[in-house]
Protein backbone atom coordinates (compact mmCIF):
# COMPACT_ATOMS: atom_id res chain seq x y z
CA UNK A 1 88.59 100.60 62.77
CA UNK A 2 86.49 100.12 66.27
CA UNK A 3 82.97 98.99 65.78
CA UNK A 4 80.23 98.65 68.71
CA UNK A 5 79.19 95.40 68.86
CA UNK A 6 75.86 94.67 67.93
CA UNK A 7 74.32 92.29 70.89
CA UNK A 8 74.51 92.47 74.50
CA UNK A 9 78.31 91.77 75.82
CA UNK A 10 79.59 90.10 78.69
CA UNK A 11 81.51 91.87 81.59
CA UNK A 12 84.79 91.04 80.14
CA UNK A 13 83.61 91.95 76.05
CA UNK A 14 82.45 95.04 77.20
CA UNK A 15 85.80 96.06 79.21
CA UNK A 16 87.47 95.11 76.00
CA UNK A 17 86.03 96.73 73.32
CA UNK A 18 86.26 99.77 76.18
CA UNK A 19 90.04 99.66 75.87
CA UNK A 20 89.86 99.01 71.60
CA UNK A 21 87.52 102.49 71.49
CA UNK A 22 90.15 104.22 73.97
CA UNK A 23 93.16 103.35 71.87
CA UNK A 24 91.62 103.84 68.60
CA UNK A 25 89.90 107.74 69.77
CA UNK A 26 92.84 108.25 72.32
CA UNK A 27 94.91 110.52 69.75
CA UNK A 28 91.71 111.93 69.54
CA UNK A 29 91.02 113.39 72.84
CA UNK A 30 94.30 113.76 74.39
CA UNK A 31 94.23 117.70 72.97
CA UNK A 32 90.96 118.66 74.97
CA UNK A 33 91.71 116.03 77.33
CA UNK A 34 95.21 117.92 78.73
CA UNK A 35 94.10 121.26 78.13
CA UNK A 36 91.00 119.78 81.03
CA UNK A 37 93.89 118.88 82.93
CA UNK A 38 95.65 121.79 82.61
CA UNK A 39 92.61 123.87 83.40
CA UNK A 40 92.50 122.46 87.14
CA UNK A 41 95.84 124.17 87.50
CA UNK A 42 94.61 127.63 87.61
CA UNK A 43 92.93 127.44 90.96
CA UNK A 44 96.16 126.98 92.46
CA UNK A 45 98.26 129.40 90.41
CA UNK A 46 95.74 131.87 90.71
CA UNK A 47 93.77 131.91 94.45
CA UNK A 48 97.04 129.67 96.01
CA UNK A 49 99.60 131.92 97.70
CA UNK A 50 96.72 134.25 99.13
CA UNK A 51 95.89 130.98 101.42
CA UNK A 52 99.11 129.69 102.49
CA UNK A 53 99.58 132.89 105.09
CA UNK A 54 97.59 133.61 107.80
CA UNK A 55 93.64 133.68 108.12
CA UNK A 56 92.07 133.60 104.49
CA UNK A 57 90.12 137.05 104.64
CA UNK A 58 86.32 137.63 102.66
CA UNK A 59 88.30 139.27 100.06
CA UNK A 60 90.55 135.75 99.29
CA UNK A 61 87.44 133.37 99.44
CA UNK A 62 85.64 135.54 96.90
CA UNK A 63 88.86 135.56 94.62
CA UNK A 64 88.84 131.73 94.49
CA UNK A 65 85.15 131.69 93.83
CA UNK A 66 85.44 133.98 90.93
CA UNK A 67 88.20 132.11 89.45
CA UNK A 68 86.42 128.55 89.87
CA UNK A 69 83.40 128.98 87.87
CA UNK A 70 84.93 129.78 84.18
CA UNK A 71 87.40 126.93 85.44
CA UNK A 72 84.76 124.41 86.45
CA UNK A 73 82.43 125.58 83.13
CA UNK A 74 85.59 125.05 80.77
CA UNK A 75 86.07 122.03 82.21
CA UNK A 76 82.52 120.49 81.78
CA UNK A 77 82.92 121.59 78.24
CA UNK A 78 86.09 120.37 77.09
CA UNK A 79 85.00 116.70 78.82
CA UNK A 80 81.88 117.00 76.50
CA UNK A 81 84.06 117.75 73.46
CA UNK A 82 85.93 114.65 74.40
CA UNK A 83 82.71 112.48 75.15
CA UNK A 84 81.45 113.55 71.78
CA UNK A 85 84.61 112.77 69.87
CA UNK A 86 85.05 109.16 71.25
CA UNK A 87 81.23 108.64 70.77
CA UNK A 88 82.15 109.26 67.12
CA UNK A 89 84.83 106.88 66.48
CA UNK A 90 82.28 104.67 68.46
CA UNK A 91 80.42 104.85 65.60
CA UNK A 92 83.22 104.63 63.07
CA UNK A 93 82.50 107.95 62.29
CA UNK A 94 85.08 111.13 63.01
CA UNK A 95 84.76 114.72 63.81
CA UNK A 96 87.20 117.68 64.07
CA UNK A 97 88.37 119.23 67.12
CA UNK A 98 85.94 122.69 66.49
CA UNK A 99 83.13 120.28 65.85
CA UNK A 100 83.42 118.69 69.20
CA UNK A 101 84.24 122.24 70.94
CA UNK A 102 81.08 123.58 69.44
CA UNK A 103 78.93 120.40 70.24
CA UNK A 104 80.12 121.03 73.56
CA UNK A 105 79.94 124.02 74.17
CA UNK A 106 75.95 123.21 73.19
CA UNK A 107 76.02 120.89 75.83
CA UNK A 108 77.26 122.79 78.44
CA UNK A 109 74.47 124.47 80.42
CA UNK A 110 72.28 120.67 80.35
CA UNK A 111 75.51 118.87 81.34
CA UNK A 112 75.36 121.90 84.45
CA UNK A 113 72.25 121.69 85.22
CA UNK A 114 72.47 117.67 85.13
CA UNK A 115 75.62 117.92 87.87
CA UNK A 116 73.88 120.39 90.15
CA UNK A 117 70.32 117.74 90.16
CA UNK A 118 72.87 114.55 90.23
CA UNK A 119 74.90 115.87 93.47
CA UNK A 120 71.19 116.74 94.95
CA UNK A 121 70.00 113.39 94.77
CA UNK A 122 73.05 111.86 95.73
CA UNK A 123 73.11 114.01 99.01
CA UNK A 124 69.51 113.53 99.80
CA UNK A 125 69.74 109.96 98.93
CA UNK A 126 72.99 109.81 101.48
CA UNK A 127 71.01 111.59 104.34
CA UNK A 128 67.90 109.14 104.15
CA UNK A 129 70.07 105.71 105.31
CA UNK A 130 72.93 106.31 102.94
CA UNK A 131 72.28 103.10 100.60
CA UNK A 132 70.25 105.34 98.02
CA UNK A 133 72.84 108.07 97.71
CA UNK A 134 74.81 105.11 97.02
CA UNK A 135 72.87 103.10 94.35
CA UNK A 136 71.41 106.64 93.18
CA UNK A 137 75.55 107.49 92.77
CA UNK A 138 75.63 104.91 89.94
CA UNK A 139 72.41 104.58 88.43
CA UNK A 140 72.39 108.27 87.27
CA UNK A 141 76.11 108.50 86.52
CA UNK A 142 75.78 107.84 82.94
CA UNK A 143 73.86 110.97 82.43
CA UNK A 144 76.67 112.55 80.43
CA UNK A 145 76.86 109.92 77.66
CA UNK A 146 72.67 110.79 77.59
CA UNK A 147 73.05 114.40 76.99
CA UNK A 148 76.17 114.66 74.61
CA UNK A 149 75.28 111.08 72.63
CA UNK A 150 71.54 111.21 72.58
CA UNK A 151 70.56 114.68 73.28
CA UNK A 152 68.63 114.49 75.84
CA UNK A 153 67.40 117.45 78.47
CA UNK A 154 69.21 117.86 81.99
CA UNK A 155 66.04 115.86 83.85
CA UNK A 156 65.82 113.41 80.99
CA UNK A 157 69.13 112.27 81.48
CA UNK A 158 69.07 111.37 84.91
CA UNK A 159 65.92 109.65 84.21
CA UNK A 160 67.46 107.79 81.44
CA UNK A 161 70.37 106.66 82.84
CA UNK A 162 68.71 105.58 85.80
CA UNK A 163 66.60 103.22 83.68
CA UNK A 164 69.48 101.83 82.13
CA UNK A 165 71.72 101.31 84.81
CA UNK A 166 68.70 100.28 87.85
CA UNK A 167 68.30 96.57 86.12
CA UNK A 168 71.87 96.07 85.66
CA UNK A 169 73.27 97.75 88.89
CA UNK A 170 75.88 94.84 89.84
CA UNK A 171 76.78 94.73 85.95
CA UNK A 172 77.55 98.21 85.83
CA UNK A 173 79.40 98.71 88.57
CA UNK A 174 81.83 95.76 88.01
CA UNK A 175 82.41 97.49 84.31
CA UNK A 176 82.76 101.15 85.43
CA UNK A 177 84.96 99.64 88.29
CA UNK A 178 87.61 97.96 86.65
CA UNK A 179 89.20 101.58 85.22
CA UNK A 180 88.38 103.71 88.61
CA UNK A 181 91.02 100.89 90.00
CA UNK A 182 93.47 101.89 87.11
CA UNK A 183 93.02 105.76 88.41
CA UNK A 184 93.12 104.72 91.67
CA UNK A 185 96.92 103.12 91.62
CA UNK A 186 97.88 106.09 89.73
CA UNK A 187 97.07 108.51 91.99
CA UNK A 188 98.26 106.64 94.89
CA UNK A 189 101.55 107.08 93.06
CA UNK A 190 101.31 111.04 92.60
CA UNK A 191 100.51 110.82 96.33
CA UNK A 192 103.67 109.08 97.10
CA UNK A 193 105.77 111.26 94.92
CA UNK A 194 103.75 114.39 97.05
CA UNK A 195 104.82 113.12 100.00
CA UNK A 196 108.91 112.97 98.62
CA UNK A 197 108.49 116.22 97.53
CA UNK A 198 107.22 117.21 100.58
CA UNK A 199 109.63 114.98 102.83
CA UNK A 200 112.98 116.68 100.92
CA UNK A 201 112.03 119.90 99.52
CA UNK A 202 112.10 121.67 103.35
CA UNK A 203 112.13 125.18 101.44
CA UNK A 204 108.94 124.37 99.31
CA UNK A 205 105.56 126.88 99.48
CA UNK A 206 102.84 124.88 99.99
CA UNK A 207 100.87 126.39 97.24
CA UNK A 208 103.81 125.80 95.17
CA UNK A 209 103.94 122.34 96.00
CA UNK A 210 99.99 121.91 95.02
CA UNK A 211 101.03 123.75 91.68
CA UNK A 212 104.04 120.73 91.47
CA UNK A 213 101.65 118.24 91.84
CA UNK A 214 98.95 119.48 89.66
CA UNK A 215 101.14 119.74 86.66
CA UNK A 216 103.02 116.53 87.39
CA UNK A 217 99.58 114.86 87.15
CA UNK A 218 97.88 116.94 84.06
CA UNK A 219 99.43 114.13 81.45
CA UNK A 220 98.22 111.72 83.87
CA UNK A 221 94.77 112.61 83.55
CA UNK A 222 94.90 113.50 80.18
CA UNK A 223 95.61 109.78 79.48
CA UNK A 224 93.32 108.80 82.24
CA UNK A 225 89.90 110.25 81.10
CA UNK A 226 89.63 109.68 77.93
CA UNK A 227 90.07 105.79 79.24
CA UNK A 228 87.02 106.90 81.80
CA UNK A 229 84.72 107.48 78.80
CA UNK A 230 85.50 105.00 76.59
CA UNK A 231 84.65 102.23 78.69
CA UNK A 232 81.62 104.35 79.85
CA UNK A 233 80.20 104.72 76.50
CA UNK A 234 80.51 101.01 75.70
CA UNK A 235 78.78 100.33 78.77
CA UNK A 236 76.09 102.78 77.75
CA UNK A 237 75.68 100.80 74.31
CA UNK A 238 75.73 97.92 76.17
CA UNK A 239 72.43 99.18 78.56
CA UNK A 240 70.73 101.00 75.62
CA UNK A 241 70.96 97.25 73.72
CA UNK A 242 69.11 95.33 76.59
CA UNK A 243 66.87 97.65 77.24
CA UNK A 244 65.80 98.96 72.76
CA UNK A 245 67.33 95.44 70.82
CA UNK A 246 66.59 95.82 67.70
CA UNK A 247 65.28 99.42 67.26
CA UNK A 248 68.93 100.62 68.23
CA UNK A 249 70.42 97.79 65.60
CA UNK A 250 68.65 99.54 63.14
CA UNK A 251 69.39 102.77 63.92
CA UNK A 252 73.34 101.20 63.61
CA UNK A 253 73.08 100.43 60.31
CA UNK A 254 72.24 103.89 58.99
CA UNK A 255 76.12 105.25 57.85
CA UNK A 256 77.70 107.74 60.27
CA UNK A 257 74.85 108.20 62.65
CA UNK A 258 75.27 111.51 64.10
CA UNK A 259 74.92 111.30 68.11
């Protein structure tokens, strides 16, 4: 059974016990985690083929529009339902799959408004010499972990993960890092099969071929993100233990703490 460690970890500790949470929540997650996945697909099945003739009219753009919301909103939510059911088994705990939809679903409109104020800062940190939007980029991107873990408000978030991460910037990144390489060589393979299917299937629809591609990589990312959050949340931990020490170890040893 995973347990979070209960001091400060180094780079390499931290990575590991990221992997031990993924494999012990990964069965899990993978549920919500593909049906995420599988969401992304609609956009293409859906809004695809009226793009891949001619000039997309008003009519198409609105179409897409209307079908990206509920897709982007049940996507938010089923990546809090995983984020609360790994933070669980984080804390040798376990929850069922309507518990973590419903905690979710709770979460969803904070976790929304969170996004919408993250990509803000990010952009105006970007226009003003780029190196804030980048260190901003990082030092709020645990605010996901804040909301469905701790509870916190939209604002509160940001500002809590932003005074977690801002002392241990470098530490962070190398942690958060090490997985985003693992995604990257993945999908460098999807775009190499993309560009065989694209090389030999002359008689392919374009928005057919996106459809190909999206469902070739749903299991992909269904293994992928799950991986994404476990190592985040042990990095979160791992902040939240330099920064409260011993009134977090205390909260620890109170039996199936409820995030």
């Amino acid at each position: 059974m995973f347990k979070m460690p209960r001091q400060p970890q180094t780079v390499g500790q931290t990575l590991d016990n990221g992997f031990k949470l993924f494999f012990e929540g990964f069965g899990r997650c993978f549920l919500p985690s593909l049906f995420a996945s599988l969401v992304l697909v609609l956009p293409y099945v859906i809004a695809g083929p009226l793009f891949t003739a001619g000039q997309p009219s008003t009519g198409n753009w609105a179409t897409l529009v209307s079908v990206m919301i509920p897709v982007w909103l049940a996507y938010l939510w089923l990546h809090a339902a995983i984020l609360f059911r790994l933070g669980r088994v984080a804390q040798s705990a376990d929850s069922t799959l309507t518990e973590a939809l419903t905690h979710g679903f709770k979460c969803l409109l904070p976790i929304l408004a969170s996004v919408i104020l993250y990509m803000i800062a990010v952009m105006v940190g970007t226009v003003f010499l780029i190196i804030p939007g980048i260190f901003l980029s990082l030092s709020l991107y645990l605010f996901m972990p804040a909301i469905v873990l701790d509870g916190c408000g939209p604002v509160q978030a940001l500002k809590r993960s932003h005074n977690l991460v801002w002392g241990n910037w470098w530490r962070t990144l190398t942690v958060l890092t090490v997985p985003l390489f693992v995604v990257l060589i993945m999908y460098m393979g999807i775009g190499f099969v993309s560009g065989l299917l694209l090389a030999f299937g002359n008689d392919v629809v374009p928005s057919e071929l996106q459809i190909m591609i999206q469902l070739f990589q749903a299991p992909m990312n269904a293994i992928l993100m799950p991986l994404l959050y476990a190592i985040a949340i042990v990095q979160y931990h791992d902040l939240k233990f330099r920064r409260e020490g011993g009134d977090l170890e205390a909260r620890l040893t109170t039996p199936a703490m409820a995030y």
